[in-house]
C-alpha atoms as a PDB file:
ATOM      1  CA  UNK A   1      23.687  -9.715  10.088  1.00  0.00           C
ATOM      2  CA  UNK A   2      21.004 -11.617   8.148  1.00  0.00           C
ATOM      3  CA  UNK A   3      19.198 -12.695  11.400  1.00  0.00           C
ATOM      4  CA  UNK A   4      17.901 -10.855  12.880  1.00  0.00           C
ATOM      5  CA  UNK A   5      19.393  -7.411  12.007  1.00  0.00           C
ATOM      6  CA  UNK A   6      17.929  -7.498   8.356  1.00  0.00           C
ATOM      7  CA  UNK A   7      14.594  -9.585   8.592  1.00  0.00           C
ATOM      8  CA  UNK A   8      13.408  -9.137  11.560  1.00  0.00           C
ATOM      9  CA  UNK A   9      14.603  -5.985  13.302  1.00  0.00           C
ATOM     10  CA  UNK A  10      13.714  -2.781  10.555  1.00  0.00           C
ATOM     11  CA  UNK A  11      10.084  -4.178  10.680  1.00  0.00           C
ATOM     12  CA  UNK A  12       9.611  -4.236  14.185  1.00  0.00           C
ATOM     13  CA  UNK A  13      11.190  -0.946  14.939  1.00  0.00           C
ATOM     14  CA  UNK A  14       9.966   0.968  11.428  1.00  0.00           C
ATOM     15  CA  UNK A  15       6.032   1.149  12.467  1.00  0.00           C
ATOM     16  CA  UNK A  16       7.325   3.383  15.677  1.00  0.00           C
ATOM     17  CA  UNK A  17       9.283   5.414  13.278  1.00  0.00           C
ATOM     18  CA  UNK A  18       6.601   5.417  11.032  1.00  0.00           C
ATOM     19  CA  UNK A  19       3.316   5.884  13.340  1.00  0.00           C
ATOM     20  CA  UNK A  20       3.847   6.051  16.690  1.00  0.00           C
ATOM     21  CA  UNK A  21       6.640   8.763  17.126  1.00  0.00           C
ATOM     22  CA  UNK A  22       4.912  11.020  14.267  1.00  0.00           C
ATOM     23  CA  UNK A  23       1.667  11.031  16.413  1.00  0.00           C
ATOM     24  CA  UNK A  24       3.184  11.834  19.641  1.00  0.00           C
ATOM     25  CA  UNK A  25       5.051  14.833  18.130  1.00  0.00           C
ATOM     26  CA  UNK A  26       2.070  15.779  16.176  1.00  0.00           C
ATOM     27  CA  UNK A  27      -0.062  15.920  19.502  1.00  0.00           C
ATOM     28  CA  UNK A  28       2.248  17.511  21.324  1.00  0.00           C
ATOM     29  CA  UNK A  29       2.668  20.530  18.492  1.00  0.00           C
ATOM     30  CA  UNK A  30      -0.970  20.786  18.020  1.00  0.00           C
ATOM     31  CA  UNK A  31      -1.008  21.141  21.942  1.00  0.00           C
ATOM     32  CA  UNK A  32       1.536  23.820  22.624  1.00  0.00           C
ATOM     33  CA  UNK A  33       0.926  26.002  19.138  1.00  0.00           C
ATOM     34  CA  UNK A  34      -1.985  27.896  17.521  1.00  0.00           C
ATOM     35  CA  UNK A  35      -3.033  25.830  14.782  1.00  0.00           C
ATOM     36  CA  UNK A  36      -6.000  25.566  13.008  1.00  0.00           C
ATOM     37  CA  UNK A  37      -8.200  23.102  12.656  1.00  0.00           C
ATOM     38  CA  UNK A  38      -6.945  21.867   9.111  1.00  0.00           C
ATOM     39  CA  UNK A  39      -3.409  22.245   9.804  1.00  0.00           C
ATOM     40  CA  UNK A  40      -4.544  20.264  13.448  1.00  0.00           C
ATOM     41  CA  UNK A  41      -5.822  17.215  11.455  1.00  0.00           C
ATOM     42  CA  UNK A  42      -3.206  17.221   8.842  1.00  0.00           C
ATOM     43  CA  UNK A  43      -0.510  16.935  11.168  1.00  0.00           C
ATOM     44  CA  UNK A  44      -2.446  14.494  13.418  1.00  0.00           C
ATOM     45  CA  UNK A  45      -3.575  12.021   9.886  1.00  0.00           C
ATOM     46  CA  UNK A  46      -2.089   8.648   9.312  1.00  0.00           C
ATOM     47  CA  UNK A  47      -0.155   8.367   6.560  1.00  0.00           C
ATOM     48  CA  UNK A  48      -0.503   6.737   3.541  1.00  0.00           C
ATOM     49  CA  UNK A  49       0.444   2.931   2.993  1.00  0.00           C
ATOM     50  CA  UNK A  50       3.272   2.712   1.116  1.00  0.00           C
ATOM     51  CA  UNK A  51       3.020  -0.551  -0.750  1.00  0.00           C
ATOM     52  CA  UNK A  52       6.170   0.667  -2.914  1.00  0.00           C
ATOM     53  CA  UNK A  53       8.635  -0.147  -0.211  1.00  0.00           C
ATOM     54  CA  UNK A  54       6.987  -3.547   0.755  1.00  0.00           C
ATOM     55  CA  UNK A  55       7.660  -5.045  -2.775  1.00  0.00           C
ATOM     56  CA  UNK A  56      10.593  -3.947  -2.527  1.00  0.00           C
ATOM     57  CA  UNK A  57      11.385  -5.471   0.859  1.00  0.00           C
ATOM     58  CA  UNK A  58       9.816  -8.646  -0.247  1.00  0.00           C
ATOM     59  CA  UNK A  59      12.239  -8.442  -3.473  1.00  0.00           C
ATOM     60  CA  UNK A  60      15.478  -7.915  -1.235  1.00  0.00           C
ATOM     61  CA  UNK A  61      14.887 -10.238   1.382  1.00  0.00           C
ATOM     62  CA  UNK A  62      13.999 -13.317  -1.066  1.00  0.00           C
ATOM     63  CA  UNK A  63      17.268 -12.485  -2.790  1.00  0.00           C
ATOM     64  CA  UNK A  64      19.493 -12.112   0.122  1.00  0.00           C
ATOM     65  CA  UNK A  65      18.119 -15.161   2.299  1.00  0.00           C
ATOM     66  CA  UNK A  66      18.275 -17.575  -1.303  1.00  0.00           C
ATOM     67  CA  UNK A  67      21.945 -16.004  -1.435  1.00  0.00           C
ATOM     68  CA  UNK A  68      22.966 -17.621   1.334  1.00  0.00           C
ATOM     69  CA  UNK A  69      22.401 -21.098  -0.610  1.00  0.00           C
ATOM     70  CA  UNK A  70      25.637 -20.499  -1.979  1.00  0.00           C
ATOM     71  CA  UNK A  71      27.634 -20.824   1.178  1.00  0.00           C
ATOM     72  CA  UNK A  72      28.124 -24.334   2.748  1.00  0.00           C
ATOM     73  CA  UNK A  73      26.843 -23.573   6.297  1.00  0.00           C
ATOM     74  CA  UNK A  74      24.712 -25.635   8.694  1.00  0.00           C
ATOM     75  CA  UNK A  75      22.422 -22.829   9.904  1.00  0.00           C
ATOM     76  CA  UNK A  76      21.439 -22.048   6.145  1.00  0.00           C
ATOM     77  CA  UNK A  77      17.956 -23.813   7.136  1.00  0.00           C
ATOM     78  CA  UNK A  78      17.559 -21.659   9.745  1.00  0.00           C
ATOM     79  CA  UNK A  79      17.634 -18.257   7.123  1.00  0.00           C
ATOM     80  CA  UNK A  80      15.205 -19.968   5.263  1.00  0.00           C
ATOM     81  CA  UNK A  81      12.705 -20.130   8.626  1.00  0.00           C
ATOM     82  CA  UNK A  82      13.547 -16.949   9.779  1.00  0.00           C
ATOM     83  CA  UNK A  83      12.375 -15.805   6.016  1.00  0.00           C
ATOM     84  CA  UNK A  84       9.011 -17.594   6.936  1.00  0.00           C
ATOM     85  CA  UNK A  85       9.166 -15.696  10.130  1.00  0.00           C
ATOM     86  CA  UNK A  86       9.633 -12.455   8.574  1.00  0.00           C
ATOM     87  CA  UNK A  87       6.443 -12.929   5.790  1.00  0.00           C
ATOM     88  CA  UNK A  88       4.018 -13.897   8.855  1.00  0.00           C
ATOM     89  CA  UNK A  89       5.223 -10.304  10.748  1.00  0.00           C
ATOM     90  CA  UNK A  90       4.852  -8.263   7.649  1.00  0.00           C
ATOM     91  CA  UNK A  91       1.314  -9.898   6.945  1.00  0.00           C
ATOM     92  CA  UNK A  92       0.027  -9.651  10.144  1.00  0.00           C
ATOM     93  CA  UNK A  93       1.602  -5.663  10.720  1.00  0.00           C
ATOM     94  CA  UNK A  94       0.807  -4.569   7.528  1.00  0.00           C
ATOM     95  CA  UNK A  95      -2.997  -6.009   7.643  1.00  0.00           C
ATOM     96  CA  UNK A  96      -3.409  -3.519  11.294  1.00  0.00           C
ATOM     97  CA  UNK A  97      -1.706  -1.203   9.310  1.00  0.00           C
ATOM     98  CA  UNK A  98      -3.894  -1.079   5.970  1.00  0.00           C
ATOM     99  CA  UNK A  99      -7.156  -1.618   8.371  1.00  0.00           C
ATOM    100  CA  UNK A 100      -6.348   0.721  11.224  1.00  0.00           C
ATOM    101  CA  UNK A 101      -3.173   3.127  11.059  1.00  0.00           C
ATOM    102  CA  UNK A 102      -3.184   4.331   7.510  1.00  0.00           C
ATOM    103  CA  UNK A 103      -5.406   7.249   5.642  1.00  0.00           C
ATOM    104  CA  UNK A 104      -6.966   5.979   1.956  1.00  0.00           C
ATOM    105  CA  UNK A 105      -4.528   6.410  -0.524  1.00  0.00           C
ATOM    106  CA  UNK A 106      -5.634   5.117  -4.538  1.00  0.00           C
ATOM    107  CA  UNK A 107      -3.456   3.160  -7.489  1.00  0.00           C
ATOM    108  CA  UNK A 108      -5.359   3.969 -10.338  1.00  0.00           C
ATOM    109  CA  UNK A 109      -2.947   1.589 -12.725  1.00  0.00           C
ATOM    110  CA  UNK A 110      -1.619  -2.015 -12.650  1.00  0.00           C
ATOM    111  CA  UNK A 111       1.485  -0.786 -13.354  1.00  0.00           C
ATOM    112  CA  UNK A 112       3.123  -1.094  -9.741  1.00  0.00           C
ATOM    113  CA  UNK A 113       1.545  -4.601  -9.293  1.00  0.00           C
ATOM    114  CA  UNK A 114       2.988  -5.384 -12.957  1.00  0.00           C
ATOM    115  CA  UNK A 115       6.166  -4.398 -12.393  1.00  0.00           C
ATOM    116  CA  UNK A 116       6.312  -6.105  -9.150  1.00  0.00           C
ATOM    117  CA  UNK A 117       5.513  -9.139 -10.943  1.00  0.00           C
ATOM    118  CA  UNK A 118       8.444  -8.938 -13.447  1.00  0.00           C
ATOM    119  CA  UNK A 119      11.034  -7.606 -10.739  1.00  0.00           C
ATOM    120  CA  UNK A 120      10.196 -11.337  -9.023  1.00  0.00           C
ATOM    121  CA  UNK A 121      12.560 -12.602 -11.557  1.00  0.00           C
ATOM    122  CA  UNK A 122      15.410 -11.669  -9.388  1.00  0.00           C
ATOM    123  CA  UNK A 123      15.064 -13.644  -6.807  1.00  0.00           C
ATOM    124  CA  UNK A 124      14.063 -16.901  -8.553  1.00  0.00           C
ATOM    125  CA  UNK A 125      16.445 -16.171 -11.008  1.00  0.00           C
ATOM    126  CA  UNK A 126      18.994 -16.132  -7.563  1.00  0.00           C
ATOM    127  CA  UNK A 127      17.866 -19.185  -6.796  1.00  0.00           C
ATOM    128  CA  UNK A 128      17.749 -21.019 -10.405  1.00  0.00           C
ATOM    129  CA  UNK A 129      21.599 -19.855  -9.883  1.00  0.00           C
ATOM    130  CA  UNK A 130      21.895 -21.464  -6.441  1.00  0.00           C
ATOM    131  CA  UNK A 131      20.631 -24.784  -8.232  1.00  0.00           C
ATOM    132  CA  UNK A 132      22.825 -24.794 -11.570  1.00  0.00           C
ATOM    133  CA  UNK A 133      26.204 -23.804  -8.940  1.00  0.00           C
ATOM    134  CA  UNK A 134      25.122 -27.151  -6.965  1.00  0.00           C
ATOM    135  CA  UNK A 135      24.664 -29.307  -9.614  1.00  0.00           C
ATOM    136  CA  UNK A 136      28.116 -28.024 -11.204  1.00  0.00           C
ATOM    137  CA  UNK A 137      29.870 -28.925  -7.744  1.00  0.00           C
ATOM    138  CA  UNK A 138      27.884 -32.517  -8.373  1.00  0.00           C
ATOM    139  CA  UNK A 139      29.289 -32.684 -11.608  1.00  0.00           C
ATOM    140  CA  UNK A 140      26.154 -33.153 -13.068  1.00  0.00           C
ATOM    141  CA  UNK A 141      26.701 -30.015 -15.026  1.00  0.00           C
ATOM    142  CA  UNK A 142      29.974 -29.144 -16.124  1.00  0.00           C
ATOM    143  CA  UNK A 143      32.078 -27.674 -13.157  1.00  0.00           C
ATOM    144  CA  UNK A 144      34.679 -26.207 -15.048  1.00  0.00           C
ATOM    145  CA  UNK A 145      33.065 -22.480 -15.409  1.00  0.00           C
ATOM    146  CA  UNK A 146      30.416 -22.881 -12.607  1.00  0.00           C
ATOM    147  CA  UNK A 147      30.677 -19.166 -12.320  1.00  0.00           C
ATOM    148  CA  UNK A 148      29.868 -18.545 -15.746  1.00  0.00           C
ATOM    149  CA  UNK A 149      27.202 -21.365 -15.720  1.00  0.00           C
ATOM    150  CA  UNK A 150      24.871 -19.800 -12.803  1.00  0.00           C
ATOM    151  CA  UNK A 151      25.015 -16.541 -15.080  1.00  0.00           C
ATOM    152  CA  UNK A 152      23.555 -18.175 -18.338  1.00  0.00           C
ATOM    153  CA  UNK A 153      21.279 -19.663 -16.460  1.00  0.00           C
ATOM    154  CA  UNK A 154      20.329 -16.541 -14.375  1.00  0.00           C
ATOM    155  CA  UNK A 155      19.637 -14.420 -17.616  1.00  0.00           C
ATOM    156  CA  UNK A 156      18.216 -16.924 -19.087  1.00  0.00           C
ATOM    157  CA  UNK A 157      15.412 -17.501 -16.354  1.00  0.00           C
ATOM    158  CA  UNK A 158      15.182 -13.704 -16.419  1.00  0.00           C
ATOM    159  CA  UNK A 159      14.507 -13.687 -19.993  1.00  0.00           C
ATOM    160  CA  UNK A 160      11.701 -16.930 -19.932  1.00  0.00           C
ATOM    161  CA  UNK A 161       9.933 -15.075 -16.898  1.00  0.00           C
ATOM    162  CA  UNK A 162       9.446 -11.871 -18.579  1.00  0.00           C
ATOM    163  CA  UNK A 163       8.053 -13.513 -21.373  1.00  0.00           C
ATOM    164  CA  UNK A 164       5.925 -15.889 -20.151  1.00  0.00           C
ATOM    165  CA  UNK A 165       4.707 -12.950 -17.536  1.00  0.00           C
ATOM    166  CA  UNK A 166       3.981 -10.978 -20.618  1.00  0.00           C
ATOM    167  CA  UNK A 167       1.892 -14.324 -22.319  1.00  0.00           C
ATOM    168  CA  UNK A 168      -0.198 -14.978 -19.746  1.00  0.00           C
ATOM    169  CA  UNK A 169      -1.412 -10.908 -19.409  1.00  0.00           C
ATOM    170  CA  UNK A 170      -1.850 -11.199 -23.135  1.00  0.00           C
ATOM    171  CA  UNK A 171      -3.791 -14.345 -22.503  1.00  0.00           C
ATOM    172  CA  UNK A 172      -5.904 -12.955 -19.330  1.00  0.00           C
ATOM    173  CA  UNK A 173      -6.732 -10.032 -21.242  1.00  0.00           C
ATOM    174  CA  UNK A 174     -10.803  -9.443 -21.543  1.00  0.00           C
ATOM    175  CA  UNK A 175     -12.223  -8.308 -24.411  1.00  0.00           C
ATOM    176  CA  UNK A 176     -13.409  -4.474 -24.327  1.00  0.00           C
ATOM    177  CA  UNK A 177     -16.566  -4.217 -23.123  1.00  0.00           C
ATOM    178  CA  UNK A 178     -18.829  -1.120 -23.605  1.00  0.00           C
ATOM    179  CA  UNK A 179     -20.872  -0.294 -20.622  1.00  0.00           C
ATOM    180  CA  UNK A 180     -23.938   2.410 -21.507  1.00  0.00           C
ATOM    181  CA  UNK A 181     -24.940   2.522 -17.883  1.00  0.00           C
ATOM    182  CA  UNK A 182     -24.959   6.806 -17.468  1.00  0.00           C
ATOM    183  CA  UNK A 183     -21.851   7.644 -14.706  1.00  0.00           C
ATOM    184  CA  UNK A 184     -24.316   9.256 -12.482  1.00  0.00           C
ATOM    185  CA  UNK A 185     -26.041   6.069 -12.014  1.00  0.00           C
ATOM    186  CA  UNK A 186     -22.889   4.419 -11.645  1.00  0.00           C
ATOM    187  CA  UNK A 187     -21.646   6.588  -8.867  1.00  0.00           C
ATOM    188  CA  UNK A 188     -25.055   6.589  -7.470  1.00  0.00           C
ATOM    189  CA  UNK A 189     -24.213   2.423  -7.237  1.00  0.00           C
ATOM    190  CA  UNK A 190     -21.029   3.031  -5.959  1.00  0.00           C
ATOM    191  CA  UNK A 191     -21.856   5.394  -3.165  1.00  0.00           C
ATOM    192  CA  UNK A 192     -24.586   2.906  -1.099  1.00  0.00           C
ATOM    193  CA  UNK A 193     -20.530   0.976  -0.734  1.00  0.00           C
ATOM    194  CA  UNK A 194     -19.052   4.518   0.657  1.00  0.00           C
ATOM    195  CA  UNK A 195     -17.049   5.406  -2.355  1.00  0.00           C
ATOM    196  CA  UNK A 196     -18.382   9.037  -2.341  1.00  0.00           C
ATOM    197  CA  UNK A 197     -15.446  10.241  -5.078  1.00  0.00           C
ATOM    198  CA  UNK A 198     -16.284  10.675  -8.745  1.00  0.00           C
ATOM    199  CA  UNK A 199     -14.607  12.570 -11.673  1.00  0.00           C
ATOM    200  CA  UNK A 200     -16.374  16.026 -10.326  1.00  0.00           C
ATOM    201  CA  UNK A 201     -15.722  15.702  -6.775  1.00  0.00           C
ATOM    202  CA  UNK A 202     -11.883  14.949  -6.880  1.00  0.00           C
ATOM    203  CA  UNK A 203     -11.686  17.938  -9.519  1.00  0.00           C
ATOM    204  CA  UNK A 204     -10.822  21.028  -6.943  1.00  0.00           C
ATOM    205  CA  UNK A 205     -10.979  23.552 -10.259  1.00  0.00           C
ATOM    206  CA  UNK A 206     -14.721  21.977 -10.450  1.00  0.00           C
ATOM    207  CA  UNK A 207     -15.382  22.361  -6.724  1.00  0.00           C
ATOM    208  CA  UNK A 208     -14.334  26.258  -6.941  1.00  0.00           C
ATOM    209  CA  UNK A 209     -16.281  26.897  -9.587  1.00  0.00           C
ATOM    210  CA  UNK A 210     -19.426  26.005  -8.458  1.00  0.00           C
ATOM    211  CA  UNK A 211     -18.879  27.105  -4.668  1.00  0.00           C
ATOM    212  CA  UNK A 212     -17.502  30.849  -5.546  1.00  0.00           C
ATOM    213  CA  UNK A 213     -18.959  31.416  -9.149  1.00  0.00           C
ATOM    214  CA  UNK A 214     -21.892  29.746  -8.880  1.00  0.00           C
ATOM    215  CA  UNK A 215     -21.831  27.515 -11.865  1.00  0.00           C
ATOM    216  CA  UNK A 216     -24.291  25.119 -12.149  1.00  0.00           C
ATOM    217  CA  UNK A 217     -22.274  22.787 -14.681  1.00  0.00           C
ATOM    218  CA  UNK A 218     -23.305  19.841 -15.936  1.00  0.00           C
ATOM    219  CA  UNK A 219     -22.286  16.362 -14.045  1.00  0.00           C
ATOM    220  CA  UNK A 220     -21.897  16.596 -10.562  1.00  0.00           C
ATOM    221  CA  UNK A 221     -25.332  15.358  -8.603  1.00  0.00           C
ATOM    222  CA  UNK A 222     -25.074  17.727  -5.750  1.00  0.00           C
ATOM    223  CA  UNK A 223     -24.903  21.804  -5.823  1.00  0.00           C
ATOM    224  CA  UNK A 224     -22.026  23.559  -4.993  1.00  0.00           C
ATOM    225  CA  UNK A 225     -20.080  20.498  -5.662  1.00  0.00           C
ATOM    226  CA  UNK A 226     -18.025  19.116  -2.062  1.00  0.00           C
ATOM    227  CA  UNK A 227     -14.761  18.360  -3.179  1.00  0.00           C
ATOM    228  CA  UNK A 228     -13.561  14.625  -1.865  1.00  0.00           C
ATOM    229  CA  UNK A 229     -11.001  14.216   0.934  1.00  0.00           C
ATOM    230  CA  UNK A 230     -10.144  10.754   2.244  1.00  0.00           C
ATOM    231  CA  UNK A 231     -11.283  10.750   5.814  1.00  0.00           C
ATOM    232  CA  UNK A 232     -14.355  13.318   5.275  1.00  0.00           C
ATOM    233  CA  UNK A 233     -17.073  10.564   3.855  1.00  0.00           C
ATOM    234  CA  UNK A 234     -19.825  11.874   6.188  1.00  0.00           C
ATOM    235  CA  UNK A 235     -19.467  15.817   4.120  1.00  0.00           C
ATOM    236  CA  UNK A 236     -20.301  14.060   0.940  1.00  0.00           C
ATOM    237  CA  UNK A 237     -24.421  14.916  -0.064  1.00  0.00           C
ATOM    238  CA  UNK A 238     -26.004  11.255   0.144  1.00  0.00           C
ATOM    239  CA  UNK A 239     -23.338   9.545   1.844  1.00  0.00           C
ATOM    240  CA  UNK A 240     -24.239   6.244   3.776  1.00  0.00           C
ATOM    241  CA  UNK A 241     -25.515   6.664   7.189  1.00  0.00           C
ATOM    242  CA  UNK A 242     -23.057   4.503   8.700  1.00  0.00           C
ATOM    243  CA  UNK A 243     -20.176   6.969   8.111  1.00  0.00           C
ATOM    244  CA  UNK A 244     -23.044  10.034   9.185  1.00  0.00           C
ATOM    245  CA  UNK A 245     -23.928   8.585  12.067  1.00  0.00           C
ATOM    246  CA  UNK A 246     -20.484   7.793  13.810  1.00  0.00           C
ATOM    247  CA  UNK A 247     -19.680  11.212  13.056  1.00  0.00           C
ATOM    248  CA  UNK A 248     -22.735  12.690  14.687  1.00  0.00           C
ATOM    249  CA  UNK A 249     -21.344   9.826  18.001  1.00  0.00           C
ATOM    250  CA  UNK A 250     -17.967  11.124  17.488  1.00  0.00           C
ATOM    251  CA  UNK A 251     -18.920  15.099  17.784  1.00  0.00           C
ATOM    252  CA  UNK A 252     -21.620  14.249  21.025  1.00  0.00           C
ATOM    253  CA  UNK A 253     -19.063  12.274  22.824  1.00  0.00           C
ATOM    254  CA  UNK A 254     -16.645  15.323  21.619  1.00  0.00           C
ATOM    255  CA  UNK A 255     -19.160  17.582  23.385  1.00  0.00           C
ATOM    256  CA  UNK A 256     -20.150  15.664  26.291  1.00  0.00           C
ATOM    257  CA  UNK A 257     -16.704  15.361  27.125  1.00  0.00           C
ATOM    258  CA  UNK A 258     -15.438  19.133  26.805  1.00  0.00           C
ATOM    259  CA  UNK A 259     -19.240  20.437  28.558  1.00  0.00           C
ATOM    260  CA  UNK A 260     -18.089  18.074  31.622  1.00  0.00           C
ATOM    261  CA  UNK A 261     -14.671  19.657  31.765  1.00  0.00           C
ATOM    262  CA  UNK A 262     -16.352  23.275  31.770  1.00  0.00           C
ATOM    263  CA  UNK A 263     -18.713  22.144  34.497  1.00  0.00           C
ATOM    264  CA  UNK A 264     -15.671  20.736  36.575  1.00  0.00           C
ATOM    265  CA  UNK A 265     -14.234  24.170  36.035  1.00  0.00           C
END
């Protein structure tokens, strides 16, 4: 059950359930329908990485494999390699995933990477259990409540990691610095890297305003303000020519292709 149907298999079948199916059907609706243009794209874009699920999976299959320590078996080795085998698959999918089959999607807050942190008290709390459940069957703790042993010990890991994880961010933290560079300079610096988005450009109520009322307001460094959309880099005023240029290739080759197909007609 362990090996391979819950380490191995869900992650090698999940990125066709995930990317590969979703595109097909997507092609095939934008194909045999009527759509527009927008709708086209939106059904055709990647999603978004979901880093949620991957701590999570990392959480679950830590504590199930160090579970297993429990149990007296002679392939319990072998768990712990096919747990190796299952971080190099995630690494190297989710990398082509992050890099090539996913749109830009932002976490603006630590908080998912904190909590991450503290939920990895689980599974080394599992396997501080594991150790205290061995040494009672050594008798080099007291074996008669082994059960109740690998609990104290459990919440009381629990308890040290949280704390210490909270000391050491109270540690790491910086003191507040005040920076009085002006934000359009700093978005100005931050655009020659390609990220075009700033606190005007990702506020549609902004965009509106100055496209259909014709407000000039104060902030945004281009007039009528383009509103951001992950994907659309080379609409942004000033954008780097990089992202202009392979969407001026894109569009020819586009062209070229659909004025040979007319010609063949």
């Amino acid at each position: 059950m362990i090996v391979p149907g819950y380490l191995i298999l869900p992650y090698l079948f999940t990125p066709f359930a995930e990317h590969v199916l979703p595109y097909w059907l997507g092609l095939w609706i934008v194909r045999s329908s009527q759509a527009s243009l927008r709708a086209g794209e939106d059904c055709l874009k990647c999603p978004e990485f979901d880093i949620c699920w991957r701590y999570s999976d990392l959480h679950n299959n830590f504590t199930v494999a160090i579970m297993t320590l429990f149990i007296v078996s002679p392939r319990s080795y072998q768990v712990m390699l096919w747990l190796i085998v299952f971080l190099i698959l995630i690494y190297c999918t989710d990398k082509y995933k992050l890099l090539r089959q996913t749109s830009q999607n932002f976490y603006t807050t630590r908080r998912l990477s904190d909590t991450a942190s503290l939920w990895w008290c689980i599974p080394t709390g599992a396997l501080a259990a594991t150790t205290s459940w061995w040494a009672c069957r050594a008798y080099i703790l007291p074996s008669q409540n082994a059960t109740t042993t690998c609990f104290i010990v459990f919440s009381v890991h629990c308890a040290l990691w949280v704390c210490l994880h909270h000391l050491v961010h109270w540690l790491a933290q910086s003191k507040e610095v005040v920076d009085s560079t002006p934000y359009h300079e700093i978005c100005e610096s931050l655009g020659v890297y390609g990220m075009m988005w700033s606190y005007f450009s990702t506020n549609p109520i902004y965009c509106l305003r100055s496209k259909y009322l014709g407000l000039k307001e104060p902030g945004s460094s281009s007039f009528p303000c383009v509103p951001y959309v992950p994907g659309k880099l080379h609409l942004q005023p000033g954008a780097p020519s990089h992202f202009v240029m392979n969407e001026a290739k894109m569009m020819s080759n586009r062209s070229s292709g659909t004025s040979s197909v007319d010609s063949s007609l």
